[in-house]
C-alpha atoms as a PDB file:
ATOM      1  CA  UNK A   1       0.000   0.000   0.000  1.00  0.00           C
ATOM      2  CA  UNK A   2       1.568   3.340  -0.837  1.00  0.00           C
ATOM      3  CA  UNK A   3       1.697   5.493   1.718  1.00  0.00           C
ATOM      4  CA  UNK A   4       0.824   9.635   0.979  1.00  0.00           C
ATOM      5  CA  UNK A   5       3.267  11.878   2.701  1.00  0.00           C
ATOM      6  CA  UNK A   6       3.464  15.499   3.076  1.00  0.00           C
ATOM      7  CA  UNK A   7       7.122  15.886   2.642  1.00  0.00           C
ATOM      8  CA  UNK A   8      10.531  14.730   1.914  1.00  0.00           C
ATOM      9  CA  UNK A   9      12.055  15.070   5.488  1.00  0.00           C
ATOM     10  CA  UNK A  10       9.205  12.948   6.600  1.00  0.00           C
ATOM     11  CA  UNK A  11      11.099  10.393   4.946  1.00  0.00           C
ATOM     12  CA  UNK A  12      14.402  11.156   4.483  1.00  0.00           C
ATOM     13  CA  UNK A  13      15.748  10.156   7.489  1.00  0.00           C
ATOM     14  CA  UNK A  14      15.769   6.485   6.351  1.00  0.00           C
ATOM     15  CA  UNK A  15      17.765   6.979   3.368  1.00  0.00           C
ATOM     16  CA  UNK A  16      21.507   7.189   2.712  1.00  0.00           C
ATOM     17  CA  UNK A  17      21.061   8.423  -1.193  1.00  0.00           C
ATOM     18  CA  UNK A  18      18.170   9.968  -3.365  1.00  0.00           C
ATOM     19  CA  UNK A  19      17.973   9.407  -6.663  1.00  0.00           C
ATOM     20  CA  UNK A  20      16.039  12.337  -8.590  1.00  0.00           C
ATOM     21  CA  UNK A  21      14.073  12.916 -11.526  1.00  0.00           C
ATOM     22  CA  UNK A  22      14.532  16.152 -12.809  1.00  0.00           C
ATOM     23  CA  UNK A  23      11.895  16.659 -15.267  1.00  0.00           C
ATOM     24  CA  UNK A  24       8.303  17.266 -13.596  1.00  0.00           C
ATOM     25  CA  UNK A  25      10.307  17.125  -9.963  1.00  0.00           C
ATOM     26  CA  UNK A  26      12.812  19.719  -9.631  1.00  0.00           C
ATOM     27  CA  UNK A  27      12.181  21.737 -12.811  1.00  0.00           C
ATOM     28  CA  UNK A  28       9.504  22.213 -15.349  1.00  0.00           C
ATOM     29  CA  UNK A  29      11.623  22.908 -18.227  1.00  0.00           C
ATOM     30  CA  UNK A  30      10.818  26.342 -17.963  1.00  0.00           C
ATOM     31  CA  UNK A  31      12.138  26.807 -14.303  1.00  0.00           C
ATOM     32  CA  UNK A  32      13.080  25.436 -10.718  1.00  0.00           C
ATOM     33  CA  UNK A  33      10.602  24.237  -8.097  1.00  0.00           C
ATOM     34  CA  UNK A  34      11.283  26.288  -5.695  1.00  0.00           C
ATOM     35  CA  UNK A  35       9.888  23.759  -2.504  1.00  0.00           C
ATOM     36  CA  UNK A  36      11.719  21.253  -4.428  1.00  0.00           C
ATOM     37  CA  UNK A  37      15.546  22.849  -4.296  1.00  0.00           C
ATOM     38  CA  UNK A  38      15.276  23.956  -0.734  1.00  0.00           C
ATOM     39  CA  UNK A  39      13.922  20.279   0.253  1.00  0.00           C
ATOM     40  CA  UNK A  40      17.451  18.908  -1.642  1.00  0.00           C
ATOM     41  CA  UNK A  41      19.034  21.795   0.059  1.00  0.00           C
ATOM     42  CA  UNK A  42      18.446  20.460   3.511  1.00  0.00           C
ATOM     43  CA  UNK A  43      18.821  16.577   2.626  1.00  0.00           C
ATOM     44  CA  UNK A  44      22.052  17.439   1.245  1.00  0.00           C
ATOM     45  CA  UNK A  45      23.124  19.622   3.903  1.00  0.00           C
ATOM     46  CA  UNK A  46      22.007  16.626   6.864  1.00  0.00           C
ATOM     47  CA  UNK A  47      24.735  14.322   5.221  1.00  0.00           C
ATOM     48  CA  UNK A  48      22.668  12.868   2.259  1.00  0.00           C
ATOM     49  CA  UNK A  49      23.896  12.150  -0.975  1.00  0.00           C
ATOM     50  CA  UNK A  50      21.698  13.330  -4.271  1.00  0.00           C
ATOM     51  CA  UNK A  51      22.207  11.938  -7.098  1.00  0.00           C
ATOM     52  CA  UNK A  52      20.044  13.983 -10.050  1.00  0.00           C
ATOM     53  CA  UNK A  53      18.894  10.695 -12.180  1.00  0.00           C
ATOM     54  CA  UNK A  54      17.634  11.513 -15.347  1.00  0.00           C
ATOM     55  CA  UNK A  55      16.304  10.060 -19.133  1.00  0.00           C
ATOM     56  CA  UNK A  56      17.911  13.367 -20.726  1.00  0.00           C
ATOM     57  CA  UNK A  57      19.700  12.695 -24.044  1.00  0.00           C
ATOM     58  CA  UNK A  58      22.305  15.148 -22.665  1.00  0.00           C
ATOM     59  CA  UNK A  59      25.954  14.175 -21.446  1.00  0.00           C
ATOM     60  CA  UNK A  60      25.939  14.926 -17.755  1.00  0.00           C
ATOM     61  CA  UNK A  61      27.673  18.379 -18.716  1.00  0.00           C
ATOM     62  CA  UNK A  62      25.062  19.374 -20.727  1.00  0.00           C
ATOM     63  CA  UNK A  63      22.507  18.833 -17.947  1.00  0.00           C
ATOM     64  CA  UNK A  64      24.541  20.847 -16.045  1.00  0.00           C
ATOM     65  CA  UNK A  65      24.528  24.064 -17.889  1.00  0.00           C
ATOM     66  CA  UNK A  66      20.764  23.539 -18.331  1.00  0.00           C
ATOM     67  CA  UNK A  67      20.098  23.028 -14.693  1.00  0.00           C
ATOM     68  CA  UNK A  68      21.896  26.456 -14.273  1.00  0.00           C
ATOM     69  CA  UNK A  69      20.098  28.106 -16.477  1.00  0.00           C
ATOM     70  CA  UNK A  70      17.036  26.732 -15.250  1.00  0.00           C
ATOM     71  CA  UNK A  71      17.668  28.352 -11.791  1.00  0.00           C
ATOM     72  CA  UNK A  72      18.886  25.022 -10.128  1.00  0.00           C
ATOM     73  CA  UNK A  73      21.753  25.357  -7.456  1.00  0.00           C
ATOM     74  CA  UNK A  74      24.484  23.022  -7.156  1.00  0.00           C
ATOM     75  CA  UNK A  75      24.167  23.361  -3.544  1.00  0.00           C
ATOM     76  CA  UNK A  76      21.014  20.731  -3.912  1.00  0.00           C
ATOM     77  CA  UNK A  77      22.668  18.072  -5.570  1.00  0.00           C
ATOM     78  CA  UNK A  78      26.061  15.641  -5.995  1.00  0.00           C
ATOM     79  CA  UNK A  79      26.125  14.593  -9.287  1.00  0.00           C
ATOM     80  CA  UNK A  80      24.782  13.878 -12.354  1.00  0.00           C
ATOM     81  CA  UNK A  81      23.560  10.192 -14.451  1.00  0.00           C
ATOM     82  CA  UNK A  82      22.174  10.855 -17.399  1.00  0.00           C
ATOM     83  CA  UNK A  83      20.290   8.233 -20.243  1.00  0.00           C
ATOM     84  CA  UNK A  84      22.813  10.293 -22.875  1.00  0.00           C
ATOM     85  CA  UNK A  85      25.730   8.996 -20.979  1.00  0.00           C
ATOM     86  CA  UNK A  86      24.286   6.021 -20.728  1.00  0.00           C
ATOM     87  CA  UNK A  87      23.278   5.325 -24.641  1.00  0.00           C
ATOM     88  CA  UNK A  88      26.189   7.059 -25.577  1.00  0.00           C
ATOM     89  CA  UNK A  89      29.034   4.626 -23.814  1.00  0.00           C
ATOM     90  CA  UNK A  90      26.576   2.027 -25.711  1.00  0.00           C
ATOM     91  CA  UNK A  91      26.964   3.808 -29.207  1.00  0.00           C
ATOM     92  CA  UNK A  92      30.561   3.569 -29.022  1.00  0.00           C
ATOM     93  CA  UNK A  93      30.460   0.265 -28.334  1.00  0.00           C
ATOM     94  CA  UNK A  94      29.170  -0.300 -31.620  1.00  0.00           C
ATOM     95  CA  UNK A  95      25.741  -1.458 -30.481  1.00  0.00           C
ATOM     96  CA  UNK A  96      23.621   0.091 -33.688  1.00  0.00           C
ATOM     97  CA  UNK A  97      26.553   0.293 -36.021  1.00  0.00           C
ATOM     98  CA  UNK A  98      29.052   2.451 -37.923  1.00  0.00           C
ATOM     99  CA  UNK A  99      27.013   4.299 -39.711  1.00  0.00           C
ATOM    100  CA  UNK A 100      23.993   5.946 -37.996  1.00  0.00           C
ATOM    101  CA  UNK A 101      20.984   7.350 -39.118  1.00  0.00           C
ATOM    102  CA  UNK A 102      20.577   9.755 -36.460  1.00  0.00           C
ATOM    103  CA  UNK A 103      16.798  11.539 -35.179  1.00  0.00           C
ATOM    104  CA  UNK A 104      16.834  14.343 -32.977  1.00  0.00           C
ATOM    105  CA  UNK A 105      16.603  18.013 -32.958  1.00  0.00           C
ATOM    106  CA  UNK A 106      20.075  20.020 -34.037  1.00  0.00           C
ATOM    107  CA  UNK A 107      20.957  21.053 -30.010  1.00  0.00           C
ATOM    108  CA  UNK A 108      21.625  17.437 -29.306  1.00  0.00           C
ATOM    109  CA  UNK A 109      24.542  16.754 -31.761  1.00  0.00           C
ATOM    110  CA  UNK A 110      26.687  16.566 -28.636  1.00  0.00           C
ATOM    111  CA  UNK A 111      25.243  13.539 -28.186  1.00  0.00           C
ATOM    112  CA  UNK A 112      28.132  12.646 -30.726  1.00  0.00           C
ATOM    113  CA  UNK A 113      30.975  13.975 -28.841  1.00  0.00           C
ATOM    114  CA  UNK A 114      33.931  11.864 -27.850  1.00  0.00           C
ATOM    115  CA  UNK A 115      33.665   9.743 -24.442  1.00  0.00           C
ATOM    116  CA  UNK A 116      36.238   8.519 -23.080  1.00  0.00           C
ATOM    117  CA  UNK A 117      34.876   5.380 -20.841  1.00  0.00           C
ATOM    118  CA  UNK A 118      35.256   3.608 -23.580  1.00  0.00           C
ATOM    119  CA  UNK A 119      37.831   1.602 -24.772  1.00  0.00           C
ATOM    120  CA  UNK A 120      38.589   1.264 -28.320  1.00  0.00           C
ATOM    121  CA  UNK A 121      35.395   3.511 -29.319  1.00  0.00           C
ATOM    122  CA  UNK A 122      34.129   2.933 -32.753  1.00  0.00           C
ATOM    123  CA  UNK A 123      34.135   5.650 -34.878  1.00  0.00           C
ATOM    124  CA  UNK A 124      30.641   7.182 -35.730  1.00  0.00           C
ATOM    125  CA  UNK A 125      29.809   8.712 -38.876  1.00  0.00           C
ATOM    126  CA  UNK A 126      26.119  10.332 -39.728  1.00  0.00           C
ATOM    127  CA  UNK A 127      24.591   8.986 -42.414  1.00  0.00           C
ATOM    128  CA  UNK A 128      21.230   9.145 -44.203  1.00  0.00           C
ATOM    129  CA  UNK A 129      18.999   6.621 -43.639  1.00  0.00           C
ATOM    130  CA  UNK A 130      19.444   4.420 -47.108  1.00  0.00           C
ATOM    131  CA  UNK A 131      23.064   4.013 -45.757  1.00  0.00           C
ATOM    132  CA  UNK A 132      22.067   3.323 -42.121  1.00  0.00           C
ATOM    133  CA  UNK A 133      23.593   0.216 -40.021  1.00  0.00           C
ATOM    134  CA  UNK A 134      20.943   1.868 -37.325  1.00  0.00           C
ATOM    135  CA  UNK A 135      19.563   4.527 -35.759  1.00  0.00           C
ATOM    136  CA  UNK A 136      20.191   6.523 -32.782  1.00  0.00           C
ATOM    137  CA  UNK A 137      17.242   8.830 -31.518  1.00  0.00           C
ATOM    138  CA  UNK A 138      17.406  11.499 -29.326  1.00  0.00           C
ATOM    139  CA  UNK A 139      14.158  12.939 -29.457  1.00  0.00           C
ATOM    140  CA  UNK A 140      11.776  13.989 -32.757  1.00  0.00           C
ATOM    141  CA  UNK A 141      12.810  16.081 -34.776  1.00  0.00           C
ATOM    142  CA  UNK A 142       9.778  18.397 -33.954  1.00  0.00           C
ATOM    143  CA  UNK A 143       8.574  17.305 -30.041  1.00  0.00           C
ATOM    144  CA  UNK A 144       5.268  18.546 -31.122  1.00  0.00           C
ATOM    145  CA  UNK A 145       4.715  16.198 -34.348  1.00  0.00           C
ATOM    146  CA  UNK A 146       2.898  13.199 -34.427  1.00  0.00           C
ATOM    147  CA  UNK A 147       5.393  10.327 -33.797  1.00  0.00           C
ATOM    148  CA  UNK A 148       3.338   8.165 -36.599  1.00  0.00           C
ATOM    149  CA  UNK A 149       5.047  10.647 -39.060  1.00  0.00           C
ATOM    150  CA  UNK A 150       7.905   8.302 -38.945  1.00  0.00           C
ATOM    151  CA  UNK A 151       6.404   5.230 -39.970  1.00  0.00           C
ATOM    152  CA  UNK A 152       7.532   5.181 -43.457  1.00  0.00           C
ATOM    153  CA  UNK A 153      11.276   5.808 -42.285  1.00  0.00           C
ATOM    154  CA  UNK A 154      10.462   3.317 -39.904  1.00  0.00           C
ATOM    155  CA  UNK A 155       9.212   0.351 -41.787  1.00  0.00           C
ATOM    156  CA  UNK A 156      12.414   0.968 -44.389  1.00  0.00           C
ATOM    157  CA  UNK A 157      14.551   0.390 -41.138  1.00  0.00           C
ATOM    158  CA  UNK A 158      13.004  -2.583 -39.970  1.00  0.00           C
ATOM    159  CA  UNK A 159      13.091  -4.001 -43.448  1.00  0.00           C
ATOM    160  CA  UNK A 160      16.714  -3.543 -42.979  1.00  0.00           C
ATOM    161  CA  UNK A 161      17.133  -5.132 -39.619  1.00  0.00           C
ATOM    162  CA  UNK A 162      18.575  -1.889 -38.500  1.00  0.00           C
ATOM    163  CA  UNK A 163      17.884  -1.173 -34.469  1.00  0.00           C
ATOM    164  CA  UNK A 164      17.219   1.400 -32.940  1.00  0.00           C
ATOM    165  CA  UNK A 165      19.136   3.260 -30.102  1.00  0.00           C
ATOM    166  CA  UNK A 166      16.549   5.258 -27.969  1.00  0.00           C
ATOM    167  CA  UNK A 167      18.847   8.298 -26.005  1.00  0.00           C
ATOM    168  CA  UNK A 168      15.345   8.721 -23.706  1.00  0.00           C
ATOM    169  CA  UNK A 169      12.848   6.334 -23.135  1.00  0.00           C
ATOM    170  CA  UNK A 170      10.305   8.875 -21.999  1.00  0.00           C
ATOM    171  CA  UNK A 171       6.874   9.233 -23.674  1.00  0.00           C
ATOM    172  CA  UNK A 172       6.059  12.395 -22.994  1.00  0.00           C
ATOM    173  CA  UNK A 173       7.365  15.559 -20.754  1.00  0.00           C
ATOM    174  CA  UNK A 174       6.108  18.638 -19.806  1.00  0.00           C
ATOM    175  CA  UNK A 175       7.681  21.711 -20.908  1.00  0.00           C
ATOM    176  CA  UNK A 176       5.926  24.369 -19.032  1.00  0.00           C
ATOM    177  CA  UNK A 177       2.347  24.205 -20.389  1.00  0.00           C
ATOM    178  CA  UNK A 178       2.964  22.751 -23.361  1.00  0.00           C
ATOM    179  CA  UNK A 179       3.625  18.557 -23.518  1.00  0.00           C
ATOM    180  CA  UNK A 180       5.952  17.190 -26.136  1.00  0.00           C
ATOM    181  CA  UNK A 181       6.621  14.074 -27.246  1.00  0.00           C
ATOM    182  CA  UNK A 182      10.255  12.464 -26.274  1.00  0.00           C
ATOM    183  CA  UNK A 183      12.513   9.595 -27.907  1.00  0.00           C
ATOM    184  CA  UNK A 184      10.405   7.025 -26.129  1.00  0.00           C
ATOM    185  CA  UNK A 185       7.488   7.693 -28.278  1.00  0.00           C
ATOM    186  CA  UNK A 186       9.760   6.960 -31.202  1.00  0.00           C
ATOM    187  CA  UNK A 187      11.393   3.904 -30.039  1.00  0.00           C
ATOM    188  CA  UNK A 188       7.413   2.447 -28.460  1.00  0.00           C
ATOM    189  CA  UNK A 189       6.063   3.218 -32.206  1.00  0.00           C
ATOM    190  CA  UNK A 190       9.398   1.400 -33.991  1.00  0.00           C
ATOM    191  CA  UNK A 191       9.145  -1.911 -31.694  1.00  0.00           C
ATOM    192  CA  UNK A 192       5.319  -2.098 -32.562  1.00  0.00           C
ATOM    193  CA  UNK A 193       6.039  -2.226 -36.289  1.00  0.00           C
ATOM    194  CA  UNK A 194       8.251  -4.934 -35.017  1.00  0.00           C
ATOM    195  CA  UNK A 195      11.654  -3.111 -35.357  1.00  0.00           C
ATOM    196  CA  UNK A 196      14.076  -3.750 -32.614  1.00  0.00           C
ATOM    197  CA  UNK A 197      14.698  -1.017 -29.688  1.00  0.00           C
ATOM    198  CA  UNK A 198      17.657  -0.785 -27.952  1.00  0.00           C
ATOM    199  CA  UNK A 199      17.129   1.053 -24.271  1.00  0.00           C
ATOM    200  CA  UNK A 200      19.351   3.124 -21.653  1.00  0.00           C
ATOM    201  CA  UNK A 201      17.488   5.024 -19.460  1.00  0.00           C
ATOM    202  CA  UNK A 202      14.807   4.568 -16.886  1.00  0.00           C
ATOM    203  CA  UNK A 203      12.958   1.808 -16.257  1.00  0.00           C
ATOM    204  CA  UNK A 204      15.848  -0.001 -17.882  1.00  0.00           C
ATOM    205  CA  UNK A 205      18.902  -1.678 -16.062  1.00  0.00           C
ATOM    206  CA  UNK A 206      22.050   0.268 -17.555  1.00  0.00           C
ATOM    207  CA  UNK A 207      21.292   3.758 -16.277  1.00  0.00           C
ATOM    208  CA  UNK A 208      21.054   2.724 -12.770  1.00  0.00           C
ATOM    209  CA  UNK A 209      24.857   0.501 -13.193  1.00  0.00           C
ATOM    210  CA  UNK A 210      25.686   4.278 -14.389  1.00  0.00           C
ATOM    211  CA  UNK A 211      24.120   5.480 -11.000  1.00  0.00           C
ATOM    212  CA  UNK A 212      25.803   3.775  -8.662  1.00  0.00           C
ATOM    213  CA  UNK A 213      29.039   4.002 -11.054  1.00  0.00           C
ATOM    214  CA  UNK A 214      28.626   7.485 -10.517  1.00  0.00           C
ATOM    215  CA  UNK A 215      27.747   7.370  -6.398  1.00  0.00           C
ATOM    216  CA  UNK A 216      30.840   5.413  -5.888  1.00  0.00           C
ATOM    217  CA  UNK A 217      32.863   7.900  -8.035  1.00  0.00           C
ATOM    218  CA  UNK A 218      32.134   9.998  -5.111  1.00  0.00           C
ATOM    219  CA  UNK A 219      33.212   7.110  -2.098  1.00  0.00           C
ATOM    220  CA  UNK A 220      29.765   6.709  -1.793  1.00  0.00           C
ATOM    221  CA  UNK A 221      28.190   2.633  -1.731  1.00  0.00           C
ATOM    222  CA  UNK A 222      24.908   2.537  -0.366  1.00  0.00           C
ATOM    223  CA  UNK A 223      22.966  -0.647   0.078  1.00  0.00           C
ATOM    224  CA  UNK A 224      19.366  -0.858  -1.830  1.00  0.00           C
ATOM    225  CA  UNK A 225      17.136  -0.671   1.239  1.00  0.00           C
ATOM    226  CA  UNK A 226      19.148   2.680   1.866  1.00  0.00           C
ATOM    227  CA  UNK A 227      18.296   4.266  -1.549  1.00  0.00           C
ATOM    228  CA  UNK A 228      14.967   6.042  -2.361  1.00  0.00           C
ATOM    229  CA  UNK A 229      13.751   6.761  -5.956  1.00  0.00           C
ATOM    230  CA  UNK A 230      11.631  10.232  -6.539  1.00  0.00           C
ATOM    231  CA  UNK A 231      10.116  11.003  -9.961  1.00  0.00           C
ATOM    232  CA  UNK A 232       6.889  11.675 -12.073  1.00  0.00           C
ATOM    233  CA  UNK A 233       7.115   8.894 -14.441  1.00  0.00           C
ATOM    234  CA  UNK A 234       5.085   5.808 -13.382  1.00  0.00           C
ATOM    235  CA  UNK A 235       6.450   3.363 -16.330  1.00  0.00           C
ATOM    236  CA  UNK A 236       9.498   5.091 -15.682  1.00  0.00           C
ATOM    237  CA  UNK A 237      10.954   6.238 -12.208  1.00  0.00           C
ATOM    238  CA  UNK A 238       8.877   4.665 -10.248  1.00  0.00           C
ATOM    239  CA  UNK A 239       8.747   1.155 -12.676  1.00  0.00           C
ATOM    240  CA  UNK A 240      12.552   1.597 -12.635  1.00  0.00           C
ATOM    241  CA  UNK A 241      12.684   1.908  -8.596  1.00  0.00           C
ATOM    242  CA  UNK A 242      10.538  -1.212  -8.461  1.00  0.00           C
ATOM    243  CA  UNK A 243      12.631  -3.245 -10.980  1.00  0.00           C
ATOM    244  CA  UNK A 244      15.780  -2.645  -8.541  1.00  0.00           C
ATOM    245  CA  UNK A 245      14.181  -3.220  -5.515  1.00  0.00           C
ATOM    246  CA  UNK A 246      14.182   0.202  -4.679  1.00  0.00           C
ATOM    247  CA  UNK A 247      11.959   2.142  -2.508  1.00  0.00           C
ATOM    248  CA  UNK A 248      10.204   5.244  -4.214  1.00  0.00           C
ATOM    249  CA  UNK A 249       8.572   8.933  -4.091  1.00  0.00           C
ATOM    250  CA  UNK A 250       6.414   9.471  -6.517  1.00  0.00           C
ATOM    251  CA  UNK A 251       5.746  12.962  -7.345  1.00  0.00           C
ATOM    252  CA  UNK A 252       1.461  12.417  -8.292  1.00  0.00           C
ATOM    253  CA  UNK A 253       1.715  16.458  -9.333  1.00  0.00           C
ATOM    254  CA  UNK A 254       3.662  16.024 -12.336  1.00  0.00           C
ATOM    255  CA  UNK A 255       2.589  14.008 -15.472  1.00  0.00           C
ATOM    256  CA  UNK A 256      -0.218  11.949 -13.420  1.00  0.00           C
ATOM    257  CA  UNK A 257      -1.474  15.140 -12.433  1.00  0.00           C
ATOM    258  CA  UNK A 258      -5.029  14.821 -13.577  1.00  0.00           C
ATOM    259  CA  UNK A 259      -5.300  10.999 -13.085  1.00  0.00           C
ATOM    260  CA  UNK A 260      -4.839  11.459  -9.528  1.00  0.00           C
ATOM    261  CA  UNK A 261      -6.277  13.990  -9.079  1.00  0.00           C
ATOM    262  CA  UNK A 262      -3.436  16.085  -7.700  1.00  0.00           C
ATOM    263  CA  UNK A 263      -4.034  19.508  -6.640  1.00  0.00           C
ATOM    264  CA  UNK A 264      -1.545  20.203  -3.758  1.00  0.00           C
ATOM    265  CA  UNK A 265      -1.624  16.687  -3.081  1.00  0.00           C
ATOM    266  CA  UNK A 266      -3.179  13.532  -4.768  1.00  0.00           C
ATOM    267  CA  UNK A 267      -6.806  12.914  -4.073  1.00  0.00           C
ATOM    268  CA  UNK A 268      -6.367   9.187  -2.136  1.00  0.00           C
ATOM    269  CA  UNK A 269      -8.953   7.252  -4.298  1.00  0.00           C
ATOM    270  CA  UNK A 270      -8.098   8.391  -7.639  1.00  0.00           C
ATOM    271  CA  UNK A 271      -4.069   7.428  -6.628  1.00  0.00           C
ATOM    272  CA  UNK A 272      -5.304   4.260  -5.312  1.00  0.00           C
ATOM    273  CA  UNK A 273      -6.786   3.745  -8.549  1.00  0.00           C
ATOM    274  CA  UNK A 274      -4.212   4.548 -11.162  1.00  0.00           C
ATOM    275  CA  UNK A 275      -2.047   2.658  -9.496  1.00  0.00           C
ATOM    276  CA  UNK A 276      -4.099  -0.517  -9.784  1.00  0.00           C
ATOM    277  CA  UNK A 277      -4.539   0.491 -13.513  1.00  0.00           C
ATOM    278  CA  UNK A 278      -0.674   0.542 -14.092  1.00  0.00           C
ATOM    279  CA  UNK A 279      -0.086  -2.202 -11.676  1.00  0.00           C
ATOM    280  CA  UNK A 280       2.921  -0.744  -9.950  1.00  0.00           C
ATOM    281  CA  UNK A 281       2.904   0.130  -6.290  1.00  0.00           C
ATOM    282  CA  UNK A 282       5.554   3.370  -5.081  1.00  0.00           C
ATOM    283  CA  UNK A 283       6.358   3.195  -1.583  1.00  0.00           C
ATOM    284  CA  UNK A 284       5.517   6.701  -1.354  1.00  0.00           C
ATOM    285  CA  UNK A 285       2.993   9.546  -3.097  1.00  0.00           C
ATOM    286  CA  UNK A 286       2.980  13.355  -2.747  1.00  0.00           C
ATOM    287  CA  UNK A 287       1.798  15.968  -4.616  1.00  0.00           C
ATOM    288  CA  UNK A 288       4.991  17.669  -5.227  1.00  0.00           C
ATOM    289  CA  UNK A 289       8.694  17.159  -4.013  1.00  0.00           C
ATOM    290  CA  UNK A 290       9.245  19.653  -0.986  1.00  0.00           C
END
């Protein structure tokens, strides 16, 4: 039974780590939460460790500069995992190809930039799709188009046996007012056609190896039972958590706003009920993180 709680310190306490969604939790793409940064604030300043955990296509520098412009402080947070790290090691590793076929909007070419955790990297080249291996997506190339726009691109690809390398397997995400679609939609519309998707971020295993990669860069190794999980995403974050036996915070205020009927906080019935729905169970609700 998840449990509705009024803030993080309620909770906190229990927990040697946080690992945070950014999108719908911290920031809305347009700005901080303010409740949100000062809550990190003080976990961070009791001796807690936050880790910002996030399905941006972004190298973790990238997300840095953005959370600064966004009004984020570094005094609320550790470090940085991102799904673009993630995907990225993967690309090098030759997982789609040579030659790549790549979808995504021009501000994400740095997706392409060298890394250097990998040994041996292969080296990438851009192609167009008739001289594809695979594809890597970032995003759409317009977040507001209809992901079914692909479909002709897609069924080439599939044809070809090329797979697909999704940089962000969210749906959907919340940019201010406006919702856009994300990589996810892409790479959820390619494997229905029966094409082949290729995963880093949350729910999936690799971006969480990345997080605790990333705590222990920092002499940090907490056990499981001593990590908590906060985010928006149901079939995300909170799917993620669960997969790692990992307790979580879900944040009802963000995308699952209206399902649960989340005004300051979610209305008890309505939570109860789109969690039955999605068949996932957080260890925690709350309207927003603060």
């Amino acid at each position: 039974m998840t449990r509705i709680v009024t803030s993080l310190s309620e909770i906190s306490h229990q927990y040697d780590a946080l690992l945070v969604d950014l999108w719908g939790c911290v920031h809305n793409g347009v700005a901080a939460h303010p409740e949100a940064v000062a809550a990190l604030t003080s976990y961070k300043a009791g001796g807690g460790t936050v880790l910002l955990l996030t399905n941006s296509p972004r190298p973790r520098a990238g997300v840095e500069k953005q959370l600064d412009s966004l009004g984020v402080p570094p005094s609320c947070w550790h470090t940085i995992a991102t799904s673009g790290d993630s995907a990225r090691a993967a690309m090098f590793r030759g997982v789609v190809g040579q030659k790549v076929y790549f979808i995504g909007e021009d501000h994400d070419q740095r997706f392409f930039d060298p890394i250097n955790v990998v040994s041996d990297p292969v080296a990438i080249q851009q192609v167009p799709l008739a001289e594809a291996e695979g594809i890597v997506c970032t995003g759409p190339f317009d977040p507001m188009a209809d992901p079914a726009e692909n479909r002709a691109d897609f069924l080439y690809a599939k044809q070809k046996g090329m797979k697909l390398l999704c940089a962000n397997p969210d749906i959907v995400v919340d940019r201010g007012e406006r919702r856009e679609w994300c990589a996810g939609a892409l790479a959820a519309l390619y494997t229905e056609m029966g094409g082949e998707s290729l995963y880093f971020g949350k729910p999936h295993p690799p971006i969480y190896d990345l997080a605790r990669a990333r705590l222990a860069e920092l002499g940090k190794h907490p056990a499981t039972d001593r990590l908590l999980a906060i985010g928006d995403g149901i079939h995300t974050d909170i799917q993620g958590a669960q997969g790692e036996d990992i307790d979580s915070l879900f944040i009802t205020g963000g995308l699952a706003a209206a399902e649960t009927g989340t005004t300051d906080q979610p209305d008890p019935a309505k939570l109860e009920s789109f969690l039955a729905k999605g068949q996932i169970t957080p260890t925690y609700a709350i309207g927003k993180l603060r």
